[in-house]
Protein backbone atom coordinates (compact mmCIF):
# COMPACT_ATOMS: atom_id res chain seq x y z
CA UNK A 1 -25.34 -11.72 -0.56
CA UNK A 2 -22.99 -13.72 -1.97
CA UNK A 3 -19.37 -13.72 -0.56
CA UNK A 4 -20.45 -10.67 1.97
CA UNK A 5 -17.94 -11.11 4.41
CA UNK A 6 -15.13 -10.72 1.69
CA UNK A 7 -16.44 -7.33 0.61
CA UNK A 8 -16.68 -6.28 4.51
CA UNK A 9 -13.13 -7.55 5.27
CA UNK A 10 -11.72 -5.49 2.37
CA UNK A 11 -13.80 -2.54 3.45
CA UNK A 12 -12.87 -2.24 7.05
CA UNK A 13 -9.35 -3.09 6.13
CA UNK A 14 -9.36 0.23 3.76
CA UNK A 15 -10.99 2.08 6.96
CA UNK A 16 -8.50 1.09 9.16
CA UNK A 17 -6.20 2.90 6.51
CA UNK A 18 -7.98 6.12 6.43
CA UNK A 19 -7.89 6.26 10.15
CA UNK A 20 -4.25 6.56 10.29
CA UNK A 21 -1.96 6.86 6.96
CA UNK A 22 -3.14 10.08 5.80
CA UNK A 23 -2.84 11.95 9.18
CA UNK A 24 -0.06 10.11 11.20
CA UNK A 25 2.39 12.81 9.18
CA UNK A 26 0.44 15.47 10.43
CA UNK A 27 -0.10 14.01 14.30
CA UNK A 28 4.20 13.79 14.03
CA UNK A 29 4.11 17.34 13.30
CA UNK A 30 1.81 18.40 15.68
CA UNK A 31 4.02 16.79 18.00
CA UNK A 32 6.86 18.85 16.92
CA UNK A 33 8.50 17.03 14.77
CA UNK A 34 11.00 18.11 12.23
CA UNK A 35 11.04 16.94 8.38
CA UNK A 36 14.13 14.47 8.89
CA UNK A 37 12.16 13.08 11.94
CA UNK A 38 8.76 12.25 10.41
CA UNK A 39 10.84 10.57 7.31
CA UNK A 40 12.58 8.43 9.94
CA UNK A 41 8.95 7.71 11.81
CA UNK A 42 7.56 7.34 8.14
CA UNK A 43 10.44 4.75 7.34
CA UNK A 44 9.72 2.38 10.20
CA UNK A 45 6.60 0.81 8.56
CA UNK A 46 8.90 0.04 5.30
CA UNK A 47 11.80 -0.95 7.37
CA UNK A 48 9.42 -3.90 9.50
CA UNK A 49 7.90 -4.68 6.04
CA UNK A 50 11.29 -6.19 4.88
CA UNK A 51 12.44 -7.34 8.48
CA UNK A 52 9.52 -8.75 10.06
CA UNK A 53 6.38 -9.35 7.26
CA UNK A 54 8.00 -12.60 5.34
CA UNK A 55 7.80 -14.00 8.50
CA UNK A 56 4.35 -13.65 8.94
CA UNK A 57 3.76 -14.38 5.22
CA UNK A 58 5.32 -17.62 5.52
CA UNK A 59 3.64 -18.88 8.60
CA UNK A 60 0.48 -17.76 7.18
CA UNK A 61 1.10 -19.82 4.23
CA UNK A 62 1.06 -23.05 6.55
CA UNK A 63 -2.30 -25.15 6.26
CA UNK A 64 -4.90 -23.72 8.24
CA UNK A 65 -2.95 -20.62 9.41
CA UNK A 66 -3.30 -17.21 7.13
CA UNK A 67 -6.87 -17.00 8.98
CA UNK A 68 -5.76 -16.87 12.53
CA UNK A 69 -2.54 -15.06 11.22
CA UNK A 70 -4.65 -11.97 10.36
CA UNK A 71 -6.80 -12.03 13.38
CA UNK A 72 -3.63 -12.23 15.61
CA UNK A 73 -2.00 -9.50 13.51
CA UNK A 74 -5.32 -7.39 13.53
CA UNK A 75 -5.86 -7.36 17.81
CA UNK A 76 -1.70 -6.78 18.23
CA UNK A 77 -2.28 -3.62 15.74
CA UNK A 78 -5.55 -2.75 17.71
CA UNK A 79 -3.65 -2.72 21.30
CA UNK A 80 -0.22 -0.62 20.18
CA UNK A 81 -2.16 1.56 18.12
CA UNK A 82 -3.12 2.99 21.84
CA UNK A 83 0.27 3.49 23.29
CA UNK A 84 0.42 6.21 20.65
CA UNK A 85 -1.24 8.26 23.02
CA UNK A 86 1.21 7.77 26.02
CA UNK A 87 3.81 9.42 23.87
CA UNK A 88 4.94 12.86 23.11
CA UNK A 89 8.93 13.16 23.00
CA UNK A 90 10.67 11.78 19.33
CA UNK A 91 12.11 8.39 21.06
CA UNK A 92 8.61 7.79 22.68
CA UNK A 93 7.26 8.11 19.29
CA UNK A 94 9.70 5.84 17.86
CA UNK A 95 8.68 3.35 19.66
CA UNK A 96 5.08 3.10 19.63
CA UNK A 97 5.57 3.46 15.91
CA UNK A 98 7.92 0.45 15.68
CA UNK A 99 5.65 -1.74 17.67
CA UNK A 100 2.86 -0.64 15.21
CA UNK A 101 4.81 -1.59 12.48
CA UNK A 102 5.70 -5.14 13.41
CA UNK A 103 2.05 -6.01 12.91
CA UNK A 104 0.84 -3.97 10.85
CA UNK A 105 3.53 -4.54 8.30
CA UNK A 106 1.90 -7.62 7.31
CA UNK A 107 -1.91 -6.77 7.47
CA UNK A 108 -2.10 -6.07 4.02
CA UNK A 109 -0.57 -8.78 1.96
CA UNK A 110 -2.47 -11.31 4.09
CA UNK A 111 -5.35 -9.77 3.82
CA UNK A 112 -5.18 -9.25 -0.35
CA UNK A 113 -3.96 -13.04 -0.09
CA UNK A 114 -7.12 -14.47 1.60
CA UNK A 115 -9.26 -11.87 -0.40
CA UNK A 116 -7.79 -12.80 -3.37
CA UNK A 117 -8.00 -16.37 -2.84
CA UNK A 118 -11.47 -17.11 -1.64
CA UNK A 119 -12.99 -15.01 -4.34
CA UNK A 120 -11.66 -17.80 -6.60
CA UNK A 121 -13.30 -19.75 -4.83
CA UNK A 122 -16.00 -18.41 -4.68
CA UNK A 123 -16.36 -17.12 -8.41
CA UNK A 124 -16.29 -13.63 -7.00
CA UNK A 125 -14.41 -10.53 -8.88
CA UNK A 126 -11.42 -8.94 -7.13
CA UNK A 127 -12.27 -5.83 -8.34
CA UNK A 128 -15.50 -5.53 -7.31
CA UNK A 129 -14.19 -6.63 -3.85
CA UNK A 130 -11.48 -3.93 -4.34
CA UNK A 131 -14.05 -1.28 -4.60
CA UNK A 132 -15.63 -1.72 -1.43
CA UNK A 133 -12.44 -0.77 0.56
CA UNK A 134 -12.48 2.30 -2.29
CA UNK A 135 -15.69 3.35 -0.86
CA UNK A 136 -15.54 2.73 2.42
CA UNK A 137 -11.78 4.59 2.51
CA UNK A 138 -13.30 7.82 0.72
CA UNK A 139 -16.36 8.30 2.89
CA UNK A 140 -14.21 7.76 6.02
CA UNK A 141 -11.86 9.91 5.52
CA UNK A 142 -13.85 12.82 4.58
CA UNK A 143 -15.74 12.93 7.52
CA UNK A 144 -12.85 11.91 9.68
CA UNK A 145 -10.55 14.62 8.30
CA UNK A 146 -13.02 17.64 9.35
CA UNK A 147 -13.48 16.30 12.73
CA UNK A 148 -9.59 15.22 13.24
CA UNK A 149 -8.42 18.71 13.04
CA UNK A 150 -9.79 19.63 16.20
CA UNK A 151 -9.22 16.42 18.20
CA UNK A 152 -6.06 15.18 15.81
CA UNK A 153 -5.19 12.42 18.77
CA UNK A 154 -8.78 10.85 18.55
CA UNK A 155 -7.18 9.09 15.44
CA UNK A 156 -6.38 6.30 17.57
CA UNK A 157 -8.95 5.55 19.57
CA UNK A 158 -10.90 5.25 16.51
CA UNK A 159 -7.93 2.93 14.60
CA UNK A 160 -8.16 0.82 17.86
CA UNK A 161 -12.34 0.13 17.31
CA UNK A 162 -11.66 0.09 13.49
CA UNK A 163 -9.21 -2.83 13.98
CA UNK A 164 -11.64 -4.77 16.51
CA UNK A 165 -14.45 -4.88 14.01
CA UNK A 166 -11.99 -6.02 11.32
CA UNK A 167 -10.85 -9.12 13.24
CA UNK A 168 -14.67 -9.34 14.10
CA UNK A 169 -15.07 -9.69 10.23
CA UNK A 170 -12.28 -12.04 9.75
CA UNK A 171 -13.60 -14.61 12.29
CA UNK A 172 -16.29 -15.24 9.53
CA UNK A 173 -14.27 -16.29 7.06
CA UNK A 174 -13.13 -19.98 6.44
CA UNK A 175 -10.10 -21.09 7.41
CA UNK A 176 -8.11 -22.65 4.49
CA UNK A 177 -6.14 -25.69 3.22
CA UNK A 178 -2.75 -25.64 2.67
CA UNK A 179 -1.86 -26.46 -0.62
CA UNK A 180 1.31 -28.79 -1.70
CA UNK A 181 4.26 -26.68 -2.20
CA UNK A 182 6.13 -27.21 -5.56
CA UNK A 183 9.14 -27.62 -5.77
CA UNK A 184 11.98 -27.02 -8.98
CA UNK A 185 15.17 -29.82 -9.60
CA UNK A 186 18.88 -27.38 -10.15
CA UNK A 187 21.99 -29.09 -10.03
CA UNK A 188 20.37 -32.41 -8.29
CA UNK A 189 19.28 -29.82 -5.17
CA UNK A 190 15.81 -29.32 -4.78
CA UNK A 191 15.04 -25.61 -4.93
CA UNK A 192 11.78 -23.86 -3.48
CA UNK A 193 10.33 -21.86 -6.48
CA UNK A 194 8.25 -18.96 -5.72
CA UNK A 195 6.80 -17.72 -9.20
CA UNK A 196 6.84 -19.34 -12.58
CA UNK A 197 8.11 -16.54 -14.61
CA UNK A 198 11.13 -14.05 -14.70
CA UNK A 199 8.75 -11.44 -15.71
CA UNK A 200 8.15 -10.79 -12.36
CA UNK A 201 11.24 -9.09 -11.87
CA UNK A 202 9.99 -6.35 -13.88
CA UNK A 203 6.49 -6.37 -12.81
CA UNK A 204 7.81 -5.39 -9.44
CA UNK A 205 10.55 -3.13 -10.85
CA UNK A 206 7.43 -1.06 -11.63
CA UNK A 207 5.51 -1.71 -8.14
CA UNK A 208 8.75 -0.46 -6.92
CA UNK A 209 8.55 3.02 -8.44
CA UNK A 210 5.35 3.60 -7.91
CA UNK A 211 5.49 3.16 -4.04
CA UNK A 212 8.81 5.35 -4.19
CA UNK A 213 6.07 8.19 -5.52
CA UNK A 214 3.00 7.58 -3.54
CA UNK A 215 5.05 6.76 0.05
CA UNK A 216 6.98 10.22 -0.30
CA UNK A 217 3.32 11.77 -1.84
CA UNK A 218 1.68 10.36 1.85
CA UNK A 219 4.40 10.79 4.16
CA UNK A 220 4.80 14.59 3.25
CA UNK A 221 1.27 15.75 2.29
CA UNK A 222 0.27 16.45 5.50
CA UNK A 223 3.08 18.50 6.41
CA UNK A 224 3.12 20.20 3.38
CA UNK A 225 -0.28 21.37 3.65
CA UNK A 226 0.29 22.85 7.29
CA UNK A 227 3.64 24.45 5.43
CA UNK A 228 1.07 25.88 3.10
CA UNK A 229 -1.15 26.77 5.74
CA UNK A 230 -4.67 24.35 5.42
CA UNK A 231 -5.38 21.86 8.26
CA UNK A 232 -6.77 18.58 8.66
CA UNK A 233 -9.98 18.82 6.71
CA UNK A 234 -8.39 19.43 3.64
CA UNK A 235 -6.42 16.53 3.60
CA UNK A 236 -9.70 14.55 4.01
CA UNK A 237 -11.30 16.05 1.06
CA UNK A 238 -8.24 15.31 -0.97
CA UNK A 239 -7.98 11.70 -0.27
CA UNK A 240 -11.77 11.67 -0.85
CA UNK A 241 -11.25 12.79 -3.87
CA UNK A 242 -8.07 10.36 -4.70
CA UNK A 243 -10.25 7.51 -3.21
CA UNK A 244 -13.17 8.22 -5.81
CA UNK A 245 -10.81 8.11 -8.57
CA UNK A 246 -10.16 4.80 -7.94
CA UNK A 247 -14.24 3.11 -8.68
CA UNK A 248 -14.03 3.98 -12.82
CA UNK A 249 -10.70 2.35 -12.73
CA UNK A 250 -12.01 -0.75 -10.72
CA UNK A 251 -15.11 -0.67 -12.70
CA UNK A 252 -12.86 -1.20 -16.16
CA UNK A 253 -9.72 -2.93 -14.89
CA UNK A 254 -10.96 -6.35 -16.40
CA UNK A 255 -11.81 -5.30 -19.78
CA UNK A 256 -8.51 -2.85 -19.72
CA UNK A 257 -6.33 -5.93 -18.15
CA UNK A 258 -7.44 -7.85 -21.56
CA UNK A 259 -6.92 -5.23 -23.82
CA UNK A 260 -3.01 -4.42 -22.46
CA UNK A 261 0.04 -6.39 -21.20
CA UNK A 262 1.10 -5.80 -17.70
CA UNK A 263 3.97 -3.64 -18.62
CA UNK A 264 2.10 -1.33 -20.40
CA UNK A 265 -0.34 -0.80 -18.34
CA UNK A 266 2.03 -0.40 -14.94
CA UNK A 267 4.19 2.19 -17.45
CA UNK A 268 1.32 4.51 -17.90
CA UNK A 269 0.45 3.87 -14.11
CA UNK A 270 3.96 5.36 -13.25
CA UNK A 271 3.82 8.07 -15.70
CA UNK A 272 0.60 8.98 -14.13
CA UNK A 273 2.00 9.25 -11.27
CA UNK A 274 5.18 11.65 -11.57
CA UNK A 275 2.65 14.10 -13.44
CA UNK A 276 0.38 13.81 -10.42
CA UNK A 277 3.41 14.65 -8.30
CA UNK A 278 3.94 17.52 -10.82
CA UNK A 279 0.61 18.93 -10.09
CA UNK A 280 1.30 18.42 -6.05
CA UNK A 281 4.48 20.68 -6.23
CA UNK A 282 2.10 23.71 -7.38
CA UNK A 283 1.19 24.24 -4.21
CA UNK A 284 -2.32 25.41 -5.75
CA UNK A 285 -5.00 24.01 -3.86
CA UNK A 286 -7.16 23.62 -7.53
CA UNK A 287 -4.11 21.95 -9.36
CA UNK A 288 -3.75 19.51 -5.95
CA UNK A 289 -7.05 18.56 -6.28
CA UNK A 290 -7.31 17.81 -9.87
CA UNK A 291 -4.15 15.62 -9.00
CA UNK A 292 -5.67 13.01 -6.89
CA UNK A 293 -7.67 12.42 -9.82
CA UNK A 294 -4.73 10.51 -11.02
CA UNK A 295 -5.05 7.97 -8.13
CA UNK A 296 -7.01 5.55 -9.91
CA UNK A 297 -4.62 5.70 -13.24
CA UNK A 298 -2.02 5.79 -11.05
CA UNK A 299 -1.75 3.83 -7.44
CA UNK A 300 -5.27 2.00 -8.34
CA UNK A 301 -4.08 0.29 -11.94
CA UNK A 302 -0.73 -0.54 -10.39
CA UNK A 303 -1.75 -1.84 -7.30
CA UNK A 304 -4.61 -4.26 -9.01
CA UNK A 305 -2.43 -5.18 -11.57
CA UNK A 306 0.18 -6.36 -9.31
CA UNK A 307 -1.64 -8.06 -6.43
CA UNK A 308 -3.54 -9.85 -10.05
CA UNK A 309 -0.28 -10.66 -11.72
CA UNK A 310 1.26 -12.11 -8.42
CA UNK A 311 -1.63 -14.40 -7.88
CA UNK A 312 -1.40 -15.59 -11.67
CA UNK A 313 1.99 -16.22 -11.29
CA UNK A 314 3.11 -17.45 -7.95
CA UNK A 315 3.20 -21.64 -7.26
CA UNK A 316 0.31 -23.28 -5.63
CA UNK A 317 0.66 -22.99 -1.74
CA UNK A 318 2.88 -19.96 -1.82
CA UNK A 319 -0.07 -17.01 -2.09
CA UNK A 320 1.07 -15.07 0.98
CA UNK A 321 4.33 -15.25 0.68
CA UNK A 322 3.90 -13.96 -3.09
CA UNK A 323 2.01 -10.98 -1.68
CA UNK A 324 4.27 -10.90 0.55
CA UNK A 325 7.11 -10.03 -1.58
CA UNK A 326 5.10 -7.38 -3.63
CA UNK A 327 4.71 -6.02 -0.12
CA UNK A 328 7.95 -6.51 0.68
CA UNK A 329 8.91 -4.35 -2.88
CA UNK A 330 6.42 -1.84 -2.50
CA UNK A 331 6.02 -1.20 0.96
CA UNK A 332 9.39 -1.99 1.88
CA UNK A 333 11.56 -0.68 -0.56
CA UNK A 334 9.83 1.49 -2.15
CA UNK A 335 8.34 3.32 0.86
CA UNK A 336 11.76 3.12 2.45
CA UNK A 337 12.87 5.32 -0.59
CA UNK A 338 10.11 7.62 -0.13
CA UNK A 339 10.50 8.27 3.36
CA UNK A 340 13.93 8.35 4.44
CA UNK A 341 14.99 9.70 0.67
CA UNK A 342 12.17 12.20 1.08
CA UNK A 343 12.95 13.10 4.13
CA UNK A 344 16.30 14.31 2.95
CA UNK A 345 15.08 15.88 -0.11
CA UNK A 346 12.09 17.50 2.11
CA UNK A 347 15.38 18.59 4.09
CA UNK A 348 17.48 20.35 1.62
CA UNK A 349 15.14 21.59 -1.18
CA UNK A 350 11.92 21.38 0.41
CA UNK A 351 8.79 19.73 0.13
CA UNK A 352 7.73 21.36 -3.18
CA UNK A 353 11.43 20.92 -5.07
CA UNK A 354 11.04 17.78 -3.41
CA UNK A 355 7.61 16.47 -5.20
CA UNK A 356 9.33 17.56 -8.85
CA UNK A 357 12.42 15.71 -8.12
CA UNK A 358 10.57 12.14 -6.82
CA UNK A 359 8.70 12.68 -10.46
CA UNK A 360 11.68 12.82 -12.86
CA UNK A 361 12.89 9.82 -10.69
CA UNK A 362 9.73 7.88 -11.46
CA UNK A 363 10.08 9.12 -15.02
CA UNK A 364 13.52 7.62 -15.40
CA UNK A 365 13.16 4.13 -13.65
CA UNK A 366 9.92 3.76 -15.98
CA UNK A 367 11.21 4.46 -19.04
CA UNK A 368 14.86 1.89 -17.87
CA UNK A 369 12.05 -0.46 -17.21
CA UNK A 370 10.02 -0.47 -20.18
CA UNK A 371 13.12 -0.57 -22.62
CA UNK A 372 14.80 -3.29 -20.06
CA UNK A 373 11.59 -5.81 -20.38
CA UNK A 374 11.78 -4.94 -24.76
CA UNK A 375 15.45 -6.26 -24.49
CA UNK A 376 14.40 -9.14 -22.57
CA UNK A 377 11.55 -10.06 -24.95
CA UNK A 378 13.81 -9.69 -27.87
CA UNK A 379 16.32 -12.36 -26.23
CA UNK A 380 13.95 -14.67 -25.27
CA UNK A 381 12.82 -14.74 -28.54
CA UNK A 382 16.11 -15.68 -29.77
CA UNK A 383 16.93 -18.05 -27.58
């Protein structure tokens, strides 16, 4: 088969996800844990994201290096994964989680990079790469989810094995060429460029908001669902559920992507998404469900129209670095919002007050963006 180990790699990257993102709020709370707490162990990953991931974006952008970037990132994430299980007070936990971050800040935008960039190559689709890591996340995490919530600490050893076989996978995969960086004249200075429009300001003001929702939707589900008494399994079934939402989006993305501008598309993604958070806050387990329906219209459209739009736009030689700063948006800012605003929220209205109040934020900063990037249209124009 054709391009095999790219549909593998994206697949065992999504698994490696499933083994830890939707339960790590739950393991914190397990661990006793207060709400404040898990939103400052939920902000670390955001926090390394903008501290510590351009770095590894821009040495994986040298010639021959975004290869042995992500195996080197992939075996560090592997080993500190496991000192998870030597802790058990809050500064322990801090720890191990901070070391966890510094690699695996930068897992995903290299990843989407090489992805992204050898299916050119290749002639492959994106999407249909995409949807492999759909699949293999939402059969994971089902069966994981029953089985985690009687042996909630077995989530590592499993991340640990996940990770091996994914830096197994990337071994197979050919190293790359650096391409020739281009470079813009301003004011006789020579000036690195990055992308090649200023619509990507708005692109990410979008990718932005949408992170702000889903990081404060991930860190806090968990908890919230032991708050509303269900366990482990549950949140299994739901991301199951949100994960299979995702494959009629992927399946459509390429005739949708031709039939709507960016904007418009990443607008609808974000309104998706506060409604979704909408149906969260009911704390009814039929109205949660039907709201991770609204993962593919939501986190799937925004997330494939991005990491698309990026690629499209970004100069030649520059790919992970231009993932890197839609990571550096989304799961940087954006998840530093969700977690450490959330956390305070969570704090002093609760979860459920919380979930309503993260939505009208999302409706507001989508609306300011849509009628920001009209303005700009009409001046450009004019000019």
């Amino acid at each position: 088969m054709k391009g095999l180990n790219l549909y593998l790699m994206n697949g065992m990257y999504w698994i490696t996800a499933s083994l830890y993102l939707p339960f790590i709020s739950m393991y914190f709370a397990e661990k006793g844990m207060n709400t404040m707490e898990i939103g400052i162990l939920s902000a670390i990953m955001p926090a390394a994201v903008l501290v510590i991931q351009p770095f590894w974006s821009r040495l994986s952008d040298r010639p021959g290096k975004r290869r042995r970037v992500l195996l080197t990132l992939n075996l560090c994430c592997a080993i500190s994964s496991m000192l998870f299980l030597l802790t058990d007070t809050f500064p322990e936990i801090l720890g191990a989680a901070a070391l966890y971050a510094v690699f695996n800040s930068a897992v995903l935008p290299v990843s989407d990079a090489l992805a992204v960039s050898q299916a050119q190559k290749q002639g492959l689709d994106f999407s249909r790469i995409r949807m492999c890591g759909t699949i293999s996340y939402a059969v994971v995490v089902l069966g994981v989810g029953f089985y985690l919530k009687e042996h909630i600490q077995m989530m590592f050893p499993f991340t640990f094995v996940s990770f091996l076989v994914f830096s197994a996978i990337v071994t197979t995969m050919p190293e790359e060429d650096g391409q020739e960086r281009k470079e813009t004249t301003h004011g006789g200075k020579q000036r690195e460029k990055l992308f090649q429009s200023r619509e990507i300001i708005f692109v990410l003001m979008f990718a932005f908001a949408m992170q702000l929702g889903i990081n404060y939707y991930s860190a806090f589900l968990g908890v919230y669902l032991l708050e509303l008494g269900h366990n482990q399994s549950l949140v299994g079934v739901l991301n199951c559920i949100s994960a299979l939402s995702e494959i009629p989006i992927l399946l459509l993305i390429d005739r949708i992507s031709e039939r709507y501008p960016e904007t418009v598309l990443l607008s609808f993604a974000v309104l998706c998404m506060a409604f979704r958070l909408v149906l969260l806050s009911s704390g009814n387990v039929v109205l949660m469900a039907v709201s991770q329906f609204l993962q593919g219209p939501s986190y799937m459209i925004c997330y494939f129209v991005c990491v698309v739009y990026v690629n499209k736009m970004v100069v030649p030689g520059k790919l992970s670095q231009g993932q890197g700063v839609l990571s550096l948006v989304q799961m940087g800012l954006g998840s530093l919002g969700g977690t450490l605003a959330g956390g305070m929220l969570a704090s002093r209205f609760g979860m459920q007050k919380g979930f309503l109040i993260v939505a009208a934020f999302l409706m507001a900063v989508g609306a300011a963006t849509s009628v920001a990037y009209r303005l700009y249209c009409r001046w450009r124009i004019q000019i």
